[in-house]
PDB file of N, CA and C in Angstrom:
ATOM      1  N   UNK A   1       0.847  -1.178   0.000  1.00  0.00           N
ATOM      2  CA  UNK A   1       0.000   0.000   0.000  1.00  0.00           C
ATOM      3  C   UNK A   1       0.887   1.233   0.000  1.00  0.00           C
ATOM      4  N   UNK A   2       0.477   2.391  -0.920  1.00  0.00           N
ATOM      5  CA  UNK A   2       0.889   3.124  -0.844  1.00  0.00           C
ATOM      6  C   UNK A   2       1.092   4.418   0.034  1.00  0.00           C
ATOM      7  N   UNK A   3       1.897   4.751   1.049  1.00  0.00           N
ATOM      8  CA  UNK A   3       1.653   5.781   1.998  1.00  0.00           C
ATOM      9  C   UNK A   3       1.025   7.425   0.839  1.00  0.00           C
ATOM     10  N   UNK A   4       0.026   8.111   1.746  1.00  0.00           N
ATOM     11  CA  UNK A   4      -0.054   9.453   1.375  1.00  0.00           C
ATOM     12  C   UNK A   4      -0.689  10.271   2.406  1.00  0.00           C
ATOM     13  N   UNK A   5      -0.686  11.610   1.684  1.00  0.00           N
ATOM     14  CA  UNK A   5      -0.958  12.748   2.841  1.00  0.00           C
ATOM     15  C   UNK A   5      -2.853  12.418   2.871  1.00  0.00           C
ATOM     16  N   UNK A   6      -3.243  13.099   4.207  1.00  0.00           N
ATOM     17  CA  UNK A   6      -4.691  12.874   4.408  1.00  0.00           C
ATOM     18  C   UNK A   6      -5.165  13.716   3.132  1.00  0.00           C
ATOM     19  N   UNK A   7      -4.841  13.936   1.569  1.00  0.00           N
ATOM     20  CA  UNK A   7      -5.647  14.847   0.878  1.00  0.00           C
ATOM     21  C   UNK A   7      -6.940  14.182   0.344  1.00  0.00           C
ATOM     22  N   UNK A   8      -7.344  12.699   0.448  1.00  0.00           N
ATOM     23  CA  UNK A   8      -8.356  12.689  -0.291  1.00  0.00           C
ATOM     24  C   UNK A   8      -9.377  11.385   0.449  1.00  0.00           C
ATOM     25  N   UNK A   9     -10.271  11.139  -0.016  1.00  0.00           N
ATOM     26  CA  UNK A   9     -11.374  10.093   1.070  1.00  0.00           C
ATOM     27  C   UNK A   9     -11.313   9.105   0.164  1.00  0.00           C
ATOM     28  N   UNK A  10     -10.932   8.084   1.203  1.00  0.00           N
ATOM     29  CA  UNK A  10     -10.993   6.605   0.943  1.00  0.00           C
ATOM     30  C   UNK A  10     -10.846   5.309   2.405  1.00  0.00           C
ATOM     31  N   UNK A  11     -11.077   3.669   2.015  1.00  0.00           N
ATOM     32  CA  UNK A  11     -11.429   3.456   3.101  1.00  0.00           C
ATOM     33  C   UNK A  11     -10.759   2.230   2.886  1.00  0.00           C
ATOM     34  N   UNK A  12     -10.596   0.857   4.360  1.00  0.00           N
ATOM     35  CA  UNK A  12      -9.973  -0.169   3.694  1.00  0.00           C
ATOM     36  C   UNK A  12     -10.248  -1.222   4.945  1.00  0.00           C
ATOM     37  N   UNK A  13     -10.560  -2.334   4.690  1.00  0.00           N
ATOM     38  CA  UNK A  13     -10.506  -3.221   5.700  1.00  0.00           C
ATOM     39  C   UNK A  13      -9.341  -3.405   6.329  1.00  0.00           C
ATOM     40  N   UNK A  14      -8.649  -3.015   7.377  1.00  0.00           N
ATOM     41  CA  UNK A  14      -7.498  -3.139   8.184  1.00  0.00           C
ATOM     42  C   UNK A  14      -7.108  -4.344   8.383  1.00  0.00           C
ATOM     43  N   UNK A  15      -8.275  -5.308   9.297  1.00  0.00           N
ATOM     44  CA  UNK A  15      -8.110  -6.355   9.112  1.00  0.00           C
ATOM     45  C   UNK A  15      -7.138  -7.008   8.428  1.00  0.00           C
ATOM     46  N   UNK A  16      -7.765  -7.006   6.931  1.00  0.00           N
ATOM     47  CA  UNK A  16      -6.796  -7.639   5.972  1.00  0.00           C
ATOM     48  C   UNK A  16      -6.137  -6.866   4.783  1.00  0.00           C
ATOM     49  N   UNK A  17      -5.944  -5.567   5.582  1.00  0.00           N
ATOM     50  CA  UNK A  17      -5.002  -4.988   4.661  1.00  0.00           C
ATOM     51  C   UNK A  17      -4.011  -5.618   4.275  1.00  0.00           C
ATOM     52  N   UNK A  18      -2.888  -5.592   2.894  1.00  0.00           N
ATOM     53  CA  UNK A  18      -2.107  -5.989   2.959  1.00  0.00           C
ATOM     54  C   UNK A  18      -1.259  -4.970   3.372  1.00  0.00           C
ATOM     55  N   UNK A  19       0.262  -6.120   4.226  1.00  0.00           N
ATOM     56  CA  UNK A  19       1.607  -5.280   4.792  1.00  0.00           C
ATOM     57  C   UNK A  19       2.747  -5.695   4.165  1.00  0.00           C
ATOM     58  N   UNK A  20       3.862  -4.949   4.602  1.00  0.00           N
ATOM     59  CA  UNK A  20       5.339  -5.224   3.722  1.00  0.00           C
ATOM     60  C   UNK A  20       5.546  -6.028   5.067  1.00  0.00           C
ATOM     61  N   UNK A  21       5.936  -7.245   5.229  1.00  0.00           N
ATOM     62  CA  UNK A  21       7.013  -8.272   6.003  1.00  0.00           C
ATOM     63  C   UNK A  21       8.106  -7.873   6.092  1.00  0.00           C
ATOM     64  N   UNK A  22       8.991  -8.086   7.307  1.00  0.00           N
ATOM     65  CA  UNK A  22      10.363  -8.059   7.259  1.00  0.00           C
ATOM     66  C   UNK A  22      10.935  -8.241   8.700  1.00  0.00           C
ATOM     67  N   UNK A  23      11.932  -9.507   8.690  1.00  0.00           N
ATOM     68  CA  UNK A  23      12.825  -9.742  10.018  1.00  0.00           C
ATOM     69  C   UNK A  23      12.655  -8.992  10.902  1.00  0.00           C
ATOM     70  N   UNK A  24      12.369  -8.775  12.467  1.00  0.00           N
ATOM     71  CA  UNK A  24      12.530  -8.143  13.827  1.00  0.00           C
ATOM     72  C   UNK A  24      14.353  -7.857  13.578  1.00  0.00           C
ATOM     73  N   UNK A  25      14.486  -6.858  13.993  1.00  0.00           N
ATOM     74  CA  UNK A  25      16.688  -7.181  14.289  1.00  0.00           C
ATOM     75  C   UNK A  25      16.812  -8.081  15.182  1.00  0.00           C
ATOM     76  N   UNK A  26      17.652  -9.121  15.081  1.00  0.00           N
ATOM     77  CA  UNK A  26      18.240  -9.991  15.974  1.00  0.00           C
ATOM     78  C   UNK A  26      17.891  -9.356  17.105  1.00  0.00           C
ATOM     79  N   UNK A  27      19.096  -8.229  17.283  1.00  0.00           N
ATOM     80  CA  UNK A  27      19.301  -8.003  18.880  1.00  0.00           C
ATOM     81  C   UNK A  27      17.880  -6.741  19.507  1.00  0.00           C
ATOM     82  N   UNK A  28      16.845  -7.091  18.997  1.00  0.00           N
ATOM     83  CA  UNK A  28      15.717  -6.533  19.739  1.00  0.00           C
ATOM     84  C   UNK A  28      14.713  -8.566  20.148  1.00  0.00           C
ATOM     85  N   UNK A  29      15.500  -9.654  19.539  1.00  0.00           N
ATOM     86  CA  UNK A  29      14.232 -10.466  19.801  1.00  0.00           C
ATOM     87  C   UNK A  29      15.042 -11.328  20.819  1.00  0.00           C
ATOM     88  N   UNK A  30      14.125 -11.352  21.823  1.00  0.00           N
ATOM     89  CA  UNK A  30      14.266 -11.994  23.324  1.00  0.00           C
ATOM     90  C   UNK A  30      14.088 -13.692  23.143  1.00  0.00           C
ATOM     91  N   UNK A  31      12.715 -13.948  22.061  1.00  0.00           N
ATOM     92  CA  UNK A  31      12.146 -15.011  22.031  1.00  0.00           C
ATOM     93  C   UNK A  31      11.351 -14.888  20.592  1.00  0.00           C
ATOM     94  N   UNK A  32      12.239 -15.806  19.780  1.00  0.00           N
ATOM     95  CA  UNK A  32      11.623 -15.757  18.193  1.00  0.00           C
ATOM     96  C   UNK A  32      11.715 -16.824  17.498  1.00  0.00           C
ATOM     97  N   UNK A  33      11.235 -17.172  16.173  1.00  0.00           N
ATOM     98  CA  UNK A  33      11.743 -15.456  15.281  1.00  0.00           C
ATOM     99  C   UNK A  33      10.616 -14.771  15.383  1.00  0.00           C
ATOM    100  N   UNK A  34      11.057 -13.653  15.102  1.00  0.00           N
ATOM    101  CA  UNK A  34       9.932 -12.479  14.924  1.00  0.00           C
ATOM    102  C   UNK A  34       9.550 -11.810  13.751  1.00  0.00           C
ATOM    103  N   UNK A  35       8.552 -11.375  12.965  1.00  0.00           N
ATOM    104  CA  UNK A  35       8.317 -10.951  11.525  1.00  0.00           C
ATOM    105  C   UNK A  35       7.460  -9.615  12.169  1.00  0.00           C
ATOM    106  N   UNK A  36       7.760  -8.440  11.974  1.00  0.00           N
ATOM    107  CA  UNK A  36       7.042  -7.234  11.521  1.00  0.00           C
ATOM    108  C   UNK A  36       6.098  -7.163  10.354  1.00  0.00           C
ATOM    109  N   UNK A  37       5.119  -6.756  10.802  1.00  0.00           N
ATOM    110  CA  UNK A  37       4.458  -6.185   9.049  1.00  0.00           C
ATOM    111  C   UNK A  37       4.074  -4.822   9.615  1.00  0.00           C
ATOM    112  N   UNK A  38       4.141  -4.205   8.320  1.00  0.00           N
ATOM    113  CA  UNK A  38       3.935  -2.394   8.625  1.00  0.00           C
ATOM    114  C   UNK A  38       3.089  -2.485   6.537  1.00  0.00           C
ATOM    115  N   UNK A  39       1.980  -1.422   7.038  1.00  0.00           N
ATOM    116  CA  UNK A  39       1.099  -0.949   6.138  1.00  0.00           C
ATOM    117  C   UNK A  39       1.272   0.560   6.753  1.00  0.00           C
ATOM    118  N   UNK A  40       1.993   1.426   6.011  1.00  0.00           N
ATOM    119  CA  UNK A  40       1.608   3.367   6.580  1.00  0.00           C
ATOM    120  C   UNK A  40       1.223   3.759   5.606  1.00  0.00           C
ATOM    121  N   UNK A  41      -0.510   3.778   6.286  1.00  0.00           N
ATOM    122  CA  UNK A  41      -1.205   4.663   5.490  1.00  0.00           C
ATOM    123  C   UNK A  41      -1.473   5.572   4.889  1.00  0.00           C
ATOM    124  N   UNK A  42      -1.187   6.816   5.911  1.00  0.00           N
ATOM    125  CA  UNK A  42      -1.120   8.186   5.395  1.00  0.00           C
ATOM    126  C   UNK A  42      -0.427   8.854   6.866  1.00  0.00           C
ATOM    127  N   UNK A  43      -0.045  10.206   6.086  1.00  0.00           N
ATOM    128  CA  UNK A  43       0.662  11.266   7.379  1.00  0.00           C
ATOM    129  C   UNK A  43      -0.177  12.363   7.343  1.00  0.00           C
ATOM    130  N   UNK A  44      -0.123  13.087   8.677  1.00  0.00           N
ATOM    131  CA  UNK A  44      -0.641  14.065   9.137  1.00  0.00           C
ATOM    132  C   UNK A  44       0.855  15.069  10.068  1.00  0.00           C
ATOM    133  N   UNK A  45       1.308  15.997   9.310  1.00  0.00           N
ATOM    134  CA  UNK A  45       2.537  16.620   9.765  1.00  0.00           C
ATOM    135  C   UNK A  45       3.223  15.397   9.888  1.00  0.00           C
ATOM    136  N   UNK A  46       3.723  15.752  11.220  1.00  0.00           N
ATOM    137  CA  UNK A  46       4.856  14.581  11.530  1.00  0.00           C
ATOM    138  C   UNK A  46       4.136  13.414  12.779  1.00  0.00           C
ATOM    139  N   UNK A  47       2.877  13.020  12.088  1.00  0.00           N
ATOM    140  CA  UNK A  47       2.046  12.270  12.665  1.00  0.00           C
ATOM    141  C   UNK A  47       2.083  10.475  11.639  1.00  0.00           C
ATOM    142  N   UNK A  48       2.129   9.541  11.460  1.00  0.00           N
ATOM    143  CA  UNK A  48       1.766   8.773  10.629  1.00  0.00           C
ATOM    144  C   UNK A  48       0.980   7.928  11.475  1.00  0.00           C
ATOM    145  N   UNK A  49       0.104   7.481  10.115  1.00  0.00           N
ATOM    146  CA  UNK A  49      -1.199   6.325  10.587  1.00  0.00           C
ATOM    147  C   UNK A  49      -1.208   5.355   9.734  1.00  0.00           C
ATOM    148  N   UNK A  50      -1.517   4.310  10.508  1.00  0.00           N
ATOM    149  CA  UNK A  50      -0.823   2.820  10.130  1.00  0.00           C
ATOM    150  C   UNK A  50      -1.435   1.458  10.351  1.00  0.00           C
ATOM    151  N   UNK A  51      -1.259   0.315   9.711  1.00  0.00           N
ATOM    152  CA  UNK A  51      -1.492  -0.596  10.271  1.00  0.00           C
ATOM    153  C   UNK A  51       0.096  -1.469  10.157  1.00  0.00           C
ATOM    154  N   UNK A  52      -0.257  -2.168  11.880  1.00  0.00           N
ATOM    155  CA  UNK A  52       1.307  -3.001  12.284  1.00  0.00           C
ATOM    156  C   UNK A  52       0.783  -4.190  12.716  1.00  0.00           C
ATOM    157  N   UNK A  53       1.848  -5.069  12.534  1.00  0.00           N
ATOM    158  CA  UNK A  53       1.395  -6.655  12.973  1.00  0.00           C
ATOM    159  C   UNK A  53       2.471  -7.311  13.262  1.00  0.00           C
ATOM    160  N   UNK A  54       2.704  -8.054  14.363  1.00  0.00           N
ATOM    161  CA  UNK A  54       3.166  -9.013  14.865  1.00  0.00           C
ATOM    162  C   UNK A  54       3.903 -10.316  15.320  1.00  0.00           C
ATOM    163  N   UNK A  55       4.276 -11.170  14.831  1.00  0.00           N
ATOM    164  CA  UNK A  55       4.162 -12.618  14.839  1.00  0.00           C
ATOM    165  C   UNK A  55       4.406 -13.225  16.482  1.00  0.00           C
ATOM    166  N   UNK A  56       3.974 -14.481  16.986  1.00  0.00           N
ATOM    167  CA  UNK A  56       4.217 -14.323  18.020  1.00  0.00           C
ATOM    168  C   UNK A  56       5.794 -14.897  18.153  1.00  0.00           C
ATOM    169  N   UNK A  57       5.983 -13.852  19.276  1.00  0.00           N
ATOM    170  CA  UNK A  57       7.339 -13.720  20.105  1.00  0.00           C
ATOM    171  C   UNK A  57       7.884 -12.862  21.501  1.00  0.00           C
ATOM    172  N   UNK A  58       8.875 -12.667  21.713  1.00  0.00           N
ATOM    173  CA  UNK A  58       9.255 -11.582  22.660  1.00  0.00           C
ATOM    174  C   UNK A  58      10.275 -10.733  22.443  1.00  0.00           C
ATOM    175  N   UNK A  59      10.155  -9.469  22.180  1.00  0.00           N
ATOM    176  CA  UNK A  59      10.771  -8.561  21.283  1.00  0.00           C
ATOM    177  C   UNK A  59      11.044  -7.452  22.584  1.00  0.00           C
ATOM    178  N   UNK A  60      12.241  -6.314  22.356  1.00  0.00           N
ATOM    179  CA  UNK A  60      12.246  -5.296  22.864  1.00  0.00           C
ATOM    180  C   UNK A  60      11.718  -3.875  22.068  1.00  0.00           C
ATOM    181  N   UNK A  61      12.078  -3.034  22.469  1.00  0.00           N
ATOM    182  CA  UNK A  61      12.039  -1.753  21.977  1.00  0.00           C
ATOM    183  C   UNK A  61      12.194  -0.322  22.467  1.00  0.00           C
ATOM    184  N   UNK A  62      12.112   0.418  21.812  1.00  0.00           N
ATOM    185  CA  UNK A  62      11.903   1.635  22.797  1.00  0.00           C
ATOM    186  C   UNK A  62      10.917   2.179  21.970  1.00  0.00           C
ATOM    187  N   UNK A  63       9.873   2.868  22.397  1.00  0.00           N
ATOM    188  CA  UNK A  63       8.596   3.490  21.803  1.00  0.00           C
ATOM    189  C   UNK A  63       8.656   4.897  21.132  1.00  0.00           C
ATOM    190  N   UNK A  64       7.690   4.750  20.346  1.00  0.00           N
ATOM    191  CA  UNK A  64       7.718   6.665  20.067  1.00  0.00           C
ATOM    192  C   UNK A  64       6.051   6.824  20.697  1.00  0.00           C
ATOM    193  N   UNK A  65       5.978   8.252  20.768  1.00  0.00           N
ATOM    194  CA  UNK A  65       4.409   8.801  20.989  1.00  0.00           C
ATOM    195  C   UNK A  65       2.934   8.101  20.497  1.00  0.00           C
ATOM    196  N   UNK A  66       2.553   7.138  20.718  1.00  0.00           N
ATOM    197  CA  UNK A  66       1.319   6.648  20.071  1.00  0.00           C
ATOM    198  C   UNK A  66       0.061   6.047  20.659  1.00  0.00           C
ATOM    199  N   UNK A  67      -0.639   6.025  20.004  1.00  0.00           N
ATOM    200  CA  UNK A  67      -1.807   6.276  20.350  1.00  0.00           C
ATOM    201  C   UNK A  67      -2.390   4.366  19.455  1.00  0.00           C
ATOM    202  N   UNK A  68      -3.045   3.339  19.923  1.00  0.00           N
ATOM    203  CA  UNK A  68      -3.714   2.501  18.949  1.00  0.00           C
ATOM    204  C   UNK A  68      -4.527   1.026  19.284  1.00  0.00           C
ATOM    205  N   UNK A  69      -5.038   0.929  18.295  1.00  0.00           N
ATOM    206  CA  UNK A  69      -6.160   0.186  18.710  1.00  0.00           C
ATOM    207  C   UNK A  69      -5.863  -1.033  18.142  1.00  0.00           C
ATOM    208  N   UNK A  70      -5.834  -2.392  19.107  1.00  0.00           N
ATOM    209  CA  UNK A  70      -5.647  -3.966  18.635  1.00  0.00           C
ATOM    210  C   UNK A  70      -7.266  -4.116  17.799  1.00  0.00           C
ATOM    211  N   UNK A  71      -6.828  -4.460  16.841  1.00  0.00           N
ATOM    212  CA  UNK A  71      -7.676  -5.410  15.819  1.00  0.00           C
ATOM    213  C   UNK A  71      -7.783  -6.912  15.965  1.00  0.00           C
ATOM    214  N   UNK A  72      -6.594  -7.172  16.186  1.00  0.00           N
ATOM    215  CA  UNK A  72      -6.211  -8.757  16.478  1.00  0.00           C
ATOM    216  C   UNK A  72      -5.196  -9.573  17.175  1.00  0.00           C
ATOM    217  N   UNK A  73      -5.663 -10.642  18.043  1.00  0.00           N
ATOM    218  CA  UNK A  73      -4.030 -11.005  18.413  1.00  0.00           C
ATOM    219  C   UNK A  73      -4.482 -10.826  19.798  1.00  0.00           C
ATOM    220  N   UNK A  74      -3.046 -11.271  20.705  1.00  0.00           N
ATOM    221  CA  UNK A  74      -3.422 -11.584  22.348  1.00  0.00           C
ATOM    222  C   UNK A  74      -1.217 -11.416  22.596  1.00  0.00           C
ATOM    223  N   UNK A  75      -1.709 -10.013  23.803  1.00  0.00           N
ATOM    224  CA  UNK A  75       0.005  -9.903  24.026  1.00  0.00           C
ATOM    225  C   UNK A  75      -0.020  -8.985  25.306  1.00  0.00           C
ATOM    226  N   UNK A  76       1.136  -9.235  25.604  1.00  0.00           N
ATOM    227  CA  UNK A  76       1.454  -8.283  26.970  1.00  0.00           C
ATOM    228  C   UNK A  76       2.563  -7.321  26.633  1.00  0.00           C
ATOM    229  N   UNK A  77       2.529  -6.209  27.054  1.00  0.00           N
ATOM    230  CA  UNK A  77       3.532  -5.049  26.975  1.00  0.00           C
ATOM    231  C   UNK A  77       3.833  -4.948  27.921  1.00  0.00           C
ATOM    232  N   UNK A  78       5.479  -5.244  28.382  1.00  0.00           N
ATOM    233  CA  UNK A  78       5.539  -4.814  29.881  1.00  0.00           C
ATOM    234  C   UNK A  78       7.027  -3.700  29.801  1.00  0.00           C
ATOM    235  N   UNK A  79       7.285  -2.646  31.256  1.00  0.00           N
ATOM    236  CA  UNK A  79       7.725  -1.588  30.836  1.00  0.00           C
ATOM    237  C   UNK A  79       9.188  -1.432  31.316  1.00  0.00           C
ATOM    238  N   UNK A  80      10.056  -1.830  31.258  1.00  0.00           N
ATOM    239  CA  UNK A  80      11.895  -1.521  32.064  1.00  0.00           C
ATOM    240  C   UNK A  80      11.453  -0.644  33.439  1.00  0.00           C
ATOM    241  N   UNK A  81      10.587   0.890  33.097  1.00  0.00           N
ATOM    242  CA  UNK A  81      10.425   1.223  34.449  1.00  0.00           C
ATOM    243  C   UNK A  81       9.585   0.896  35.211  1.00  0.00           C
ATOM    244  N   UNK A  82       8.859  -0.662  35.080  1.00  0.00           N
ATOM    245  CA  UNK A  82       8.210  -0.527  36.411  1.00  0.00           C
ATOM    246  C   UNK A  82       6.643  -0.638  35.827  1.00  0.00           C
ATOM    247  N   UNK A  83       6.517   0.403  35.084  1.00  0.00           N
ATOM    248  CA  UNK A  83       5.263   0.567  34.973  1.00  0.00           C
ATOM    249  C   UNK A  83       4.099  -0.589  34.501  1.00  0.00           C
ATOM    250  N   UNK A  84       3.024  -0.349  35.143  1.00  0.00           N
ATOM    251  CA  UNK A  84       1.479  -1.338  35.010  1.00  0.00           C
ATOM    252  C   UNK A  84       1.842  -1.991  33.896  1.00  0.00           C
ATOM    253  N   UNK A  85       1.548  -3.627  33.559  1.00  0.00           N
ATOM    254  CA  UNK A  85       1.851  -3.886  32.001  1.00  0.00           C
ATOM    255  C   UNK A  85       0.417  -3.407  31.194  1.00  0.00           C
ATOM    256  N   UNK A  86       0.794  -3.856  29.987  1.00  0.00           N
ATOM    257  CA  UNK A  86      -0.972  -3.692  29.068  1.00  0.00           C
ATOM    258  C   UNK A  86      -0.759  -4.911  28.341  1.00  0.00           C
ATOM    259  N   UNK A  87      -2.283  -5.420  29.005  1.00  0.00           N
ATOM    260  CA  UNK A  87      -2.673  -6.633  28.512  1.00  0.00           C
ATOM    261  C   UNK A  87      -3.876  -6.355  26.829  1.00  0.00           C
ATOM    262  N   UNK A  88      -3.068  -6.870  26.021  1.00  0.00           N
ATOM    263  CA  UNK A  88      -3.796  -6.404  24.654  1.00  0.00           C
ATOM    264  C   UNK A  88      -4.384  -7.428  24.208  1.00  0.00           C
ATOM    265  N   UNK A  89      -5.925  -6.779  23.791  1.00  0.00           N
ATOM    266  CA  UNK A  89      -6.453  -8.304  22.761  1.00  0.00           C
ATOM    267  C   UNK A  89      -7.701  -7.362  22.122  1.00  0.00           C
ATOM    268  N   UNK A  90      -8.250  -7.661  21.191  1.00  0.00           N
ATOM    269  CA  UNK A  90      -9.114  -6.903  20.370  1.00  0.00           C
ATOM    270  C   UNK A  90      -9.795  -6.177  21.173  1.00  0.00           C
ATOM    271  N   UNK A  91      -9.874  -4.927  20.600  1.00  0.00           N
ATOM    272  CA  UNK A  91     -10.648  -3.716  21.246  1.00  0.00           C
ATOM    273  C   UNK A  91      -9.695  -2.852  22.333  1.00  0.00           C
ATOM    274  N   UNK A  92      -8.609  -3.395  22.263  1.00  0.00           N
ATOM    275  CA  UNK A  92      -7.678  -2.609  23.558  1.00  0.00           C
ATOM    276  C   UNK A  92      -7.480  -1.171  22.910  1.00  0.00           C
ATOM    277  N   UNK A  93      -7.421  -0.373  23.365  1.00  0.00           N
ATOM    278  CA  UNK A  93      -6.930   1.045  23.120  1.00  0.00           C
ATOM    279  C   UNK A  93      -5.437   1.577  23.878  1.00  0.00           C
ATOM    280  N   UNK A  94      -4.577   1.024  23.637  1.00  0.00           N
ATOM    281  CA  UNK A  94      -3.695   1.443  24.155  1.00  0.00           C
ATOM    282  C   UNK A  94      -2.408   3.023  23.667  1.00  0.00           C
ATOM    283  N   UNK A  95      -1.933   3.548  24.796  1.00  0.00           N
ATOM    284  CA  UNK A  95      -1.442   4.704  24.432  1.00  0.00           C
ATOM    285  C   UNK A  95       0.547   4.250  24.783  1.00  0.00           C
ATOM    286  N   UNK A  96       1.674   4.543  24.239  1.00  0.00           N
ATOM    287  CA  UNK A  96       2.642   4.548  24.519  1.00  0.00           C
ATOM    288  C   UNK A  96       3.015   5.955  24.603  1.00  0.00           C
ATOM    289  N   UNK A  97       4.254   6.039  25.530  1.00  0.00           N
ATOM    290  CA  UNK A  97       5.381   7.289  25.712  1.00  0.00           C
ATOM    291  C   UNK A  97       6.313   7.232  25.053  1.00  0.00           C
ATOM    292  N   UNK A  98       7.104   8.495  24.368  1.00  0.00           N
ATOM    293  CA  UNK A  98       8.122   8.441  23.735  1.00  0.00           C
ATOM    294  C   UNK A  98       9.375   8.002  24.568  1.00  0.00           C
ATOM    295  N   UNK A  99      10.370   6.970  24.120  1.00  0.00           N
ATOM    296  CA  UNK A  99      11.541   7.106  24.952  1.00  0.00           C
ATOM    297  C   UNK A  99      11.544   5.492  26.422  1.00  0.00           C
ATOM    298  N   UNK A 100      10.008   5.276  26.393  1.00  0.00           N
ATOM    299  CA  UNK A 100       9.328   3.745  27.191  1.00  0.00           C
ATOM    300  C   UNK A 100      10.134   2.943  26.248  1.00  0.00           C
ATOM    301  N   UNK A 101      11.169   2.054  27.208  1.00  0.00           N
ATOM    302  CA  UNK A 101      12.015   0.693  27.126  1.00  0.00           C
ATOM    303  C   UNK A 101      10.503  -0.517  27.233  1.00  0.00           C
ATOM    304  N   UNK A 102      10.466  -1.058  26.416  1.00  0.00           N
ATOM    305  CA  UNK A 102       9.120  -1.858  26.395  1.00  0.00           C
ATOM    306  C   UNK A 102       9.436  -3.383  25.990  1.00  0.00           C
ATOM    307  N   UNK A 103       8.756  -4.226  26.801  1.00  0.00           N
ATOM    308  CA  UNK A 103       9.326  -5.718  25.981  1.00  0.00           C
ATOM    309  C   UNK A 103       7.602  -6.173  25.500  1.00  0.00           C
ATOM    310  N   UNK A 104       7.676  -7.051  24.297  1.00  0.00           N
ATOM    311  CA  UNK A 104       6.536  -7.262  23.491  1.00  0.00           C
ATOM    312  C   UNK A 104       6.469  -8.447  23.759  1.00  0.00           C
ATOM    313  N   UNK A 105       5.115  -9.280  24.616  1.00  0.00           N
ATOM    314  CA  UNK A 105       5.479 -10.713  24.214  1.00  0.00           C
ATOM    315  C   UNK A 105       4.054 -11.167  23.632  1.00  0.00           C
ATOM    316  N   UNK A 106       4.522 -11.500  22.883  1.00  0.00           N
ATOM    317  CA  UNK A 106       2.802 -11.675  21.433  1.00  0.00           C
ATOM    318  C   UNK A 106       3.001 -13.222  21.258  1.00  0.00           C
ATOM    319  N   UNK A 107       1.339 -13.528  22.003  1.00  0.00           N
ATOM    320  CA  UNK A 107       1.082 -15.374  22.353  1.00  0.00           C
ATOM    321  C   UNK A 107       0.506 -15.199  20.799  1.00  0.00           C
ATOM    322  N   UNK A 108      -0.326 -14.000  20.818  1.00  0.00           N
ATOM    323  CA  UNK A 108      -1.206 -14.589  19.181  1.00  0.00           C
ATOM    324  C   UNK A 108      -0.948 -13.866  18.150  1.00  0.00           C
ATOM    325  N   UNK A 109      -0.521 -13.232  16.707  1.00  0.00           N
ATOM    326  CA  UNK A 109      -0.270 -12.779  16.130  1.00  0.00           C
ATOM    327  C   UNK A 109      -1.174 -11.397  16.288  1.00  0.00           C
ATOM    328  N   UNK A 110      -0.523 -10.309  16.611  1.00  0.00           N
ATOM    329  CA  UNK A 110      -1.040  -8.732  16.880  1.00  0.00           C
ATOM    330  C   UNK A 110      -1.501  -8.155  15.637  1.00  0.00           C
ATOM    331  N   UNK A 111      -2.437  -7.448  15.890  1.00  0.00           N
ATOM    332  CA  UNK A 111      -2.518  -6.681  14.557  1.00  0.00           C
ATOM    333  C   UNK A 111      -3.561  -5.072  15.493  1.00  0.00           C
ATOM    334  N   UNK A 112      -2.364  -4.378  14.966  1.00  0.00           N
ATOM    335  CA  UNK A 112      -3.115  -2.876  15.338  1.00  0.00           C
ATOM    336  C   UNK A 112      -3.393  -2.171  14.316  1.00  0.00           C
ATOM    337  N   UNK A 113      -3.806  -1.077  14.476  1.00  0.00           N
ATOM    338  CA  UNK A 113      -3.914   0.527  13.953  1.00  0.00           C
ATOM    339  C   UNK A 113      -3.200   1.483  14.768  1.00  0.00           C
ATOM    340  N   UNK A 114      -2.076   2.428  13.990  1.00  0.00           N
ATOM    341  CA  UNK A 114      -1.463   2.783  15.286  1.00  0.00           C
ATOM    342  C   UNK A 114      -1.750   4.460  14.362  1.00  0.00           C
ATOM    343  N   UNK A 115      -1.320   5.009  15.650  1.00  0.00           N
ATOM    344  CA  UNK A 115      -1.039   6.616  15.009  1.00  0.00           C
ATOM    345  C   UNK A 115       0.260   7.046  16.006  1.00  0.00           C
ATOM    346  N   UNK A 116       0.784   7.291  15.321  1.00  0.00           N
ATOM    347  CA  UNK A 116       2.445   7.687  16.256  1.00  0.00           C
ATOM    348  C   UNK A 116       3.022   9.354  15.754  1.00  0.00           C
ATOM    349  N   UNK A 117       3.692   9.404  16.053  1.00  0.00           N
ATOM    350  CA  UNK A 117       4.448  10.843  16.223  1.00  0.00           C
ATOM    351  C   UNK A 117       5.750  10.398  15.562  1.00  0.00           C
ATOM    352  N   UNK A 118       6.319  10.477  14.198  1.00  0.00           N
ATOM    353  CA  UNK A 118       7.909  10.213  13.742  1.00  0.00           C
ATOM    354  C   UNK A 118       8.772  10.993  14.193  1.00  0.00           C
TER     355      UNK A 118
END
């Protein structure tokens, strides 16, 4: 799919959008292998909106600003500082902090909608 700016109306089953695949980096996967898929939809400034997916594993990261909603899939986010984990499974609305050390551990293949801050 092709990324573009919000200029024009259109719509798409997320669900089964299609995504570009590609390897987790080695040294972010705890417990794998791990496969990314990323679909970016469109940008808003230095906002992009997206669909991301999963495979199951246990991955690290560090987060940017976002905001998004599980479509699919069953996982825990838990945080380096401490913080509450988030237990995700369809319908979760979850929000991340920029700069949150985060470990991913995805029992069922994830699939969000995200909106982040680049």
């Amino acid at each position: 799919m092709t990324m573009q700016a919000l200029l024009g109306n259109y719509a798409l089953q997320a669900t089964t959008a299609e995504l570009a695949y590609q390897p987790v980096d080695p040294a972010k996967i705890v417990q794998g292998p791990a496969t990314v898929g990323v679909a970016e939809l469109a940008t808003l400034g230095d906002v992009a909106i997206g669909v991301w997916e999963m495979s199951p594993s246990v991955t690290t990261d560090i987060e940017v600003d976002e905001c998004f909603v599980v479509l699919a899939g069953d996982a825990t986010v838990t945080f380096d500082d401490g913080s509450a984990p988030l237990q995700l499974q369809p319908g979760t609305v979850g929000f991340l902090t920029a700069g949150s050390a985060t470990t991913w551990a995805v029992r069922q293949t994830l699939r969000k909608i995200y909106i982040a801050r680049s």
